[in-house]
PDB file of N, CA and C in Angstrom:
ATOM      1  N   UNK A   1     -11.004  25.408 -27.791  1.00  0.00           N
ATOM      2  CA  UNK A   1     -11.669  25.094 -26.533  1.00  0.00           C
ATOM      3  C   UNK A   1     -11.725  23.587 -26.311  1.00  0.00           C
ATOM      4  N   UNK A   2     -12.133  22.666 -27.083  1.00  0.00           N
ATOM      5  CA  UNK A   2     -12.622  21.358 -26.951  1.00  0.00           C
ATOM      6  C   UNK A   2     -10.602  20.636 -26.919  1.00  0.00           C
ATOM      7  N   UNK A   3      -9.815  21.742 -27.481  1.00  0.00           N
ATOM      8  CA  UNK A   3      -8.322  20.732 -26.930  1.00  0.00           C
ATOM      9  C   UNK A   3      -8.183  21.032 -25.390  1.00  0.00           C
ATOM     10  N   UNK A   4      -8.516  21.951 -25.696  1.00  0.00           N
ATOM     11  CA  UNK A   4      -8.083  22.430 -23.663  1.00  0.00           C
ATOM     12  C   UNK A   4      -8.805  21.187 -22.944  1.00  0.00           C
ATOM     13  N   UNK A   5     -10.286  20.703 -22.895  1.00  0.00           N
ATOM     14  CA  UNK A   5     -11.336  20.362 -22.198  1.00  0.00           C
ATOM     15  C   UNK A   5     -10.291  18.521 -22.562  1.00  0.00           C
ATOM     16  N   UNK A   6     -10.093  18.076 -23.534  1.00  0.00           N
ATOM     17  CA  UNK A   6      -9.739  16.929 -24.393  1.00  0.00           C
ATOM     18  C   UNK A   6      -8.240  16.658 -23.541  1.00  0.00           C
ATOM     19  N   UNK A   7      -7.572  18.158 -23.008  1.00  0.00           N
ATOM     20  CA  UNK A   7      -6.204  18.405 -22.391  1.00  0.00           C
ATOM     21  C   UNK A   7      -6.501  17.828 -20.552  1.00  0.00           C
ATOM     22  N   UNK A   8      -7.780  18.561 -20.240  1.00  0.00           N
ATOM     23  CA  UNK A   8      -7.817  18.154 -19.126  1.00  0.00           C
ATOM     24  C   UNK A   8      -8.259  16.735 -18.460  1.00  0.00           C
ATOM     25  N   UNK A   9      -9.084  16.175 -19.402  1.00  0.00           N
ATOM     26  CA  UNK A   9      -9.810  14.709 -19.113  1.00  0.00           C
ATOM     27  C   UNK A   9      -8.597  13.922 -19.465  1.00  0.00           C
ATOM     28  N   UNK A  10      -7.712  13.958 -20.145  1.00  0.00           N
ATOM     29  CA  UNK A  10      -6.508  13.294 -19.832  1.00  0.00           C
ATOM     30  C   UNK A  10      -5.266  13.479 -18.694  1.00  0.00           C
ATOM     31  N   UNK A  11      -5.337  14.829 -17.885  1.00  0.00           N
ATOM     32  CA  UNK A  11      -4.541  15.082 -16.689  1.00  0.00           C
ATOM     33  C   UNK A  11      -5.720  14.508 -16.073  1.00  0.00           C
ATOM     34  N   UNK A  12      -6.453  14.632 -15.553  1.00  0.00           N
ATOM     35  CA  UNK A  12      -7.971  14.030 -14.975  1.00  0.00           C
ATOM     36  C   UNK A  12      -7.384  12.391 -14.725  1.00  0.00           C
ATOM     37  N   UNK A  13      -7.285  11.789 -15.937  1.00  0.00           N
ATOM     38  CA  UNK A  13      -7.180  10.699 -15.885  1.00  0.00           C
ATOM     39  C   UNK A  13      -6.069   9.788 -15.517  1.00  0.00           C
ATOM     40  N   UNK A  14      -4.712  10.427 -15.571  1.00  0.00           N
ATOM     41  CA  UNK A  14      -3.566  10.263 -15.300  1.00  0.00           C
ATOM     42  C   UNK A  14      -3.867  10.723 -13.435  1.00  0.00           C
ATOM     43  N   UNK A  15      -4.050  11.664 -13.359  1.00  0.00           N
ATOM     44  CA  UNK A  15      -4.056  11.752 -11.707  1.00  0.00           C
ATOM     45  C   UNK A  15      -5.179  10.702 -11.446  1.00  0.00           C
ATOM     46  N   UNK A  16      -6.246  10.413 -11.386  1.00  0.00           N
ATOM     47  CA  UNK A  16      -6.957   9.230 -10.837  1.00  0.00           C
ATOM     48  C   UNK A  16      -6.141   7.967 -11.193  1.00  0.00           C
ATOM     49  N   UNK A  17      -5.277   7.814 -11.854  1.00  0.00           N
ATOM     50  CA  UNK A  17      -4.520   6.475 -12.087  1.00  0.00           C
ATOM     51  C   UNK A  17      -3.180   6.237 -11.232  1.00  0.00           C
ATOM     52  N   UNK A  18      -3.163   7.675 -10.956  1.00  0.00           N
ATOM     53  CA  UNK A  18      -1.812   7.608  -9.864  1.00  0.00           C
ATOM     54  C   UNK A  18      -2.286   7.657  -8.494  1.00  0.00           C
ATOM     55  N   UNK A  19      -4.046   8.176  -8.495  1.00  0.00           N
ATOM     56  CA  UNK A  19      -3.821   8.302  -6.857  1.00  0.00           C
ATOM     57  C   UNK A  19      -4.279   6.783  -6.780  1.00  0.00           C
ATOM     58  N   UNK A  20      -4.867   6.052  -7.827  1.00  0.00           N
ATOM     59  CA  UNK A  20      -5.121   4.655  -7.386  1.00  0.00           C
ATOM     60  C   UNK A  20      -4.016   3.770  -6.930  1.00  0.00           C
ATOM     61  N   UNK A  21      -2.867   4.093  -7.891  1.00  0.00           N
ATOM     62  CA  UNK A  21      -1.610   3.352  -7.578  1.00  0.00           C
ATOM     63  C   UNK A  21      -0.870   3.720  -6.402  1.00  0.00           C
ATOM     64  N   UNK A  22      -1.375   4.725  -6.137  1.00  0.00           N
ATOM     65  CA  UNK A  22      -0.429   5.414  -4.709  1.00  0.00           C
ATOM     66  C   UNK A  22      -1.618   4.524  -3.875  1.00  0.00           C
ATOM     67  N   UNK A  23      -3.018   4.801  -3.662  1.00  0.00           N
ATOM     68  CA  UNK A  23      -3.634   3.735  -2.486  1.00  0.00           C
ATOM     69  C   UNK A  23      -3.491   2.287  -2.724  1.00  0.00           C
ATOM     70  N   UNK A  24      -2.879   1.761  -3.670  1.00  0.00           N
ATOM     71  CA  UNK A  24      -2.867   0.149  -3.885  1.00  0.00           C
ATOM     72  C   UNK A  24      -1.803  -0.017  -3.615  1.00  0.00           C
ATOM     73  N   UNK A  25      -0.736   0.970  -3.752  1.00  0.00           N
ATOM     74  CA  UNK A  25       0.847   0.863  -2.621  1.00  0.00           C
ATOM     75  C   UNK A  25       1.041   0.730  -1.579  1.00  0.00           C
ATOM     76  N   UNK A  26       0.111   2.010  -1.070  1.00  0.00           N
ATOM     77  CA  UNK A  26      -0.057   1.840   0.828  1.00  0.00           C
ATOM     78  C   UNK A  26      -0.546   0.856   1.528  1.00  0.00           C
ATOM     79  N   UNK A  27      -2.056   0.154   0.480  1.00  0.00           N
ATOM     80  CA  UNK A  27      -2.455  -1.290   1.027  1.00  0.00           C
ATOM     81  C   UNK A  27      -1.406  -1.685   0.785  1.00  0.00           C
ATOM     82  N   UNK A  28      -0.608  -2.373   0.098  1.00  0.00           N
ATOM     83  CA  UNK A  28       0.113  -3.559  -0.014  1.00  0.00           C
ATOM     84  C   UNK A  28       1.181  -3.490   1.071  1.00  0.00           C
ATOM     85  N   UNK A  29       2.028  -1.862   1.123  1.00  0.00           N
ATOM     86  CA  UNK A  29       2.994  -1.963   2.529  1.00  0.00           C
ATOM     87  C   UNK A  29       2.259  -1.796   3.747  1.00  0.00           C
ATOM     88  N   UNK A  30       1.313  -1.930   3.712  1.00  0.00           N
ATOM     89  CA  UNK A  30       0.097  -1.885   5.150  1.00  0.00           C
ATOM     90  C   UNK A  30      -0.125  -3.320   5.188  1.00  0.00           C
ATOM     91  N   UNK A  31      -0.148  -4.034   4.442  1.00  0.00           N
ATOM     92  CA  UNK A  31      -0.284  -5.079   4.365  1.00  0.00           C
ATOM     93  C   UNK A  31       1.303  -6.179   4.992  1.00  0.00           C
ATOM     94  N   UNK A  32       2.423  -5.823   4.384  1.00  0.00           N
ATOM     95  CA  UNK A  32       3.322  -6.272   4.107  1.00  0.00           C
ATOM     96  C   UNK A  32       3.839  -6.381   5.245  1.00  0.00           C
ATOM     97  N   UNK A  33       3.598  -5.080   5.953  1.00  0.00           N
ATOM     98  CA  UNK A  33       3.962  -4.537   7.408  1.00  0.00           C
ATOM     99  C   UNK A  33       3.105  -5.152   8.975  1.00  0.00           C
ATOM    100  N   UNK A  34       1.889  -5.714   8.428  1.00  0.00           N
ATOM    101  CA  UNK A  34       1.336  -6.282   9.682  1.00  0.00           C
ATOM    102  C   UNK A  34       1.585  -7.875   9.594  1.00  0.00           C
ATOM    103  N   UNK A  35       2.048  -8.011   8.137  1.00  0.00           N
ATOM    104  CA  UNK A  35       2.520  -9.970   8.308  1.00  0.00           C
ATOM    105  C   UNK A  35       3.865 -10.125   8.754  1.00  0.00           C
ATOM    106  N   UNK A  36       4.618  -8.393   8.309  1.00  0.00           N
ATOM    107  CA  UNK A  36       5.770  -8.784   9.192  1.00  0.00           C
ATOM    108  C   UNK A  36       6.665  -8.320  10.778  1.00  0.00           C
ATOM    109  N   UNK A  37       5.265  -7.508  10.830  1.00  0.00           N
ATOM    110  CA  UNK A  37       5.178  -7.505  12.819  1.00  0.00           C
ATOM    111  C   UNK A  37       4.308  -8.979  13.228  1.00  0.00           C
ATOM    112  N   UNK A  38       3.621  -9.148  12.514  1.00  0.00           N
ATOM    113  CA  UNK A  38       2.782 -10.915  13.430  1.00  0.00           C
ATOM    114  C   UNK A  38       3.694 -11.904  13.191  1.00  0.00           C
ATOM    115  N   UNK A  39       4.638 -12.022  12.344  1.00  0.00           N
ATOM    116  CA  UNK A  39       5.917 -13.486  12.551  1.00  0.00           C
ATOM    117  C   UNK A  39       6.805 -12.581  13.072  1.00  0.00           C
ATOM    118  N   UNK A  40       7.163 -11.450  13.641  1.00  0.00           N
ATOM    119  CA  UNK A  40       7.786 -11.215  14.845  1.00  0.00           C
ATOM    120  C   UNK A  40       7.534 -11.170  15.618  1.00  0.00           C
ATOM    121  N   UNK A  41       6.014 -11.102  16.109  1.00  0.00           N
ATOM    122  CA  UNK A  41       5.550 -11.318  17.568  1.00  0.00           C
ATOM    123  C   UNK A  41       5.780 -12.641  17.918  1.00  0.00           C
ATOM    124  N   UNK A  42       5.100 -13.848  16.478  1.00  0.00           N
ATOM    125  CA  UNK A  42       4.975 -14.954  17.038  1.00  0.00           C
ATOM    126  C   UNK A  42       6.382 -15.583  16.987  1.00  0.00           C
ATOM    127  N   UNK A  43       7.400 -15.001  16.914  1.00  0.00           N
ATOM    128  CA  UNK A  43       8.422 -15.528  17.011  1.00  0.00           C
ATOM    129  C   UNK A  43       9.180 -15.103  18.040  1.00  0.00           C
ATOM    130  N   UNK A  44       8.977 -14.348  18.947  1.00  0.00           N
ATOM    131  CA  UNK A  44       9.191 -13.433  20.421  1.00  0.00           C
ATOM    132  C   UNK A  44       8.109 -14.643  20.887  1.00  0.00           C
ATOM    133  N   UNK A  45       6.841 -14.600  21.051  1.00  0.00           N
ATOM    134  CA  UNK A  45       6.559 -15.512  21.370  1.00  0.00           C
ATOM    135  C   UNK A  45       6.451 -16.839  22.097  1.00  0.00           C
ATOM    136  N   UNK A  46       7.044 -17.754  20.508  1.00  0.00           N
ATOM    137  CA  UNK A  46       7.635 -19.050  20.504  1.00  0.00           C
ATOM    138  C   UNK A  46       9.037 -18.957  21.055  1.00  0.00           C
ATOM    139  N   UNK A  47       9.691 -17.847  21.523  1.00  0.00           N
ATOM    140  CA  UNK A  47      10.790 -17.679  21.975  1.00  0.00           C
ATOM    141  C   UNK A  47      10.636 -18.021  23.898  1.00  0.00           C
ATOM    142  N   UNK A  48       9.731 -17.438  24.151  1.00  0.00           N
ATOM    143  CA  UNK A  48       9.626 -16.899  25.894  1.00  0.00           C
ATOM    144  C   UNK A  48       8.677 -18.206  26.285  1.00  0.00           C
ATOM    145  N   UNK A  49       7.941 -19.285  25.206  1.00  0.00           N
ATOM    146  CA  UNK A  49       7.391 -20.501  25.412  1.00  0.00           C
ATOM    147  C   UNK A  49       8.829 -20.887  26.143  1.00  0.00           C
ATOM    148  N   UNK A  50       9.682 -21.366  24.869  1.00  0.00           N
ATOM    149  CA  UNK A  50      10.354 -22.511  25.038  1.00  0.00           C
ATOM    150  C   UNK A  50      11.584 -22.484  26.177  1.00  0.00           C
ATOM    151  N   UNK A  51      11.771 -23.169  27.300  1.00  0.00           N
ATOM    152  CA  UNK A  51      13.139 -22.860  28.388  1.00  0.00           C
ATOM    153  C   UNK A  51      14.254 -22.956  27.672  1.00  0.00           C
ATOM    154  N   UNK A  52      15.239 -21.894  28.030  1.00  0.00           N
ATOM    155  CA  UNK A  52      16.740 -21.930  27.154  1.00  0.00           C
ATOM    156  C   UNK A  52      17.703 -22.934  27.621  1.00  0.00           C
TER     157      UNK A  52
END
Protein backbone atom coordinates (compact mmCIF):
# COMPACT_ATOMS: atom_id res chain seq x y z
CA UNK A 1 0.00 0.00 0.00
CA UNK A 2 2.46 2.76 1.18
CA UNK A 3 4.46 1.94 -2.59
CA UNK A 4 1.33 2.63 -4.42
CA UNK A 5 0.61 6.02 -2.17
CA UNK A 6 4.92 6.70 -2.41
CA UNK A 7 3.96 5.79 -6.52
CA UNK A 8 1.47 8.46 -6.64
CA UNK A 9 3.07 11.58 -4.77
CA UNK A 10 5.71 11.19 -7.28
CA UNK A 11 3.24 11.22 -10.57
CA UNK A 12 1.60 14.07 -8.32
CA UNK A 13 4.74 15.71 -8.46
CA UNK A 14 6.00 15.30 -11.90
CA UNK A 15 2.53 16.56 -13.23
CA UNK A 16 2.63 19.81 -11.00
CA UNK A 17 6.20 20.33 -12.45
CA UNK A 18 5.02 20.05 -15.93
CA UNK A 19 1.91 21.99 -15.61
CA UNK A 20 4.24 24.72 -14.08
CA UNK A 21 6.55 24.50 -17.03
CA UNK A 22 3.77 24.40 -19.51
CA UNK A 23 2.32 27.95 -17.68
CA UNK A 24 5.93 29.48 -17.56
CA UNK A 25 6.02 28.62 -21.45
CA UNK A 26 2.84 30.29 -22.33
CA UNK A 27 3.96 33.42 -20.20
CA UNK A 28 7.12 33.67 -21.88
CA UNK A 29 5.49 33.20 -25.68
CA UNK A 30 2.71 35.62 -24.37
CA UNK A 31 5.24 37.59 -23.55
CA UNK A 32 7.55 37.22 -26.55
CA UNK A 33 4.52 37.78 -28.75
CA UNK A 34 3.30 41.24 -27.45
CA UNK A 35 7.11 42.74 -27.70
CA UNK A 36 6.95 41.44 -31.02
CA UNK A 37 3.57 42.91 -32.27
CA UNK A 38 4.62 46.49 -30.33
CA UNK A 39 8.08 46.89 -32.57
CA UNK A 40 5.78 46.08 -35.39
CA UNK A 41 3.30 48.49 -34.71
CA UNK A 42 5.90 51.00 -33.82
CA UNK A 43 7.58 50.37 -36.81
CA UNK A 44 4.29 50.70 -39.19
CA UNK A 45 4.13 53.59 -37.25
CA UNK A 46 7.48 55.32 -37.65
CA UNK A 47 6.79 54.27 -41.17
CA UNK A 48 3.35 56.45 -42.04
CA UNK A 49 5.28 59.46 -39.71
CA UNK A 50 7.98 59.82 -42.06
CA UNK A 51 7.13 61.29 -46.09
CA UNK A 52 8.61 58.77 -48.70
Amino acid sequence: MAAGVSGLGGGRRFFSGFLAGAVMGAAGAGLAARRLLRSHDEDSASRTRKPA
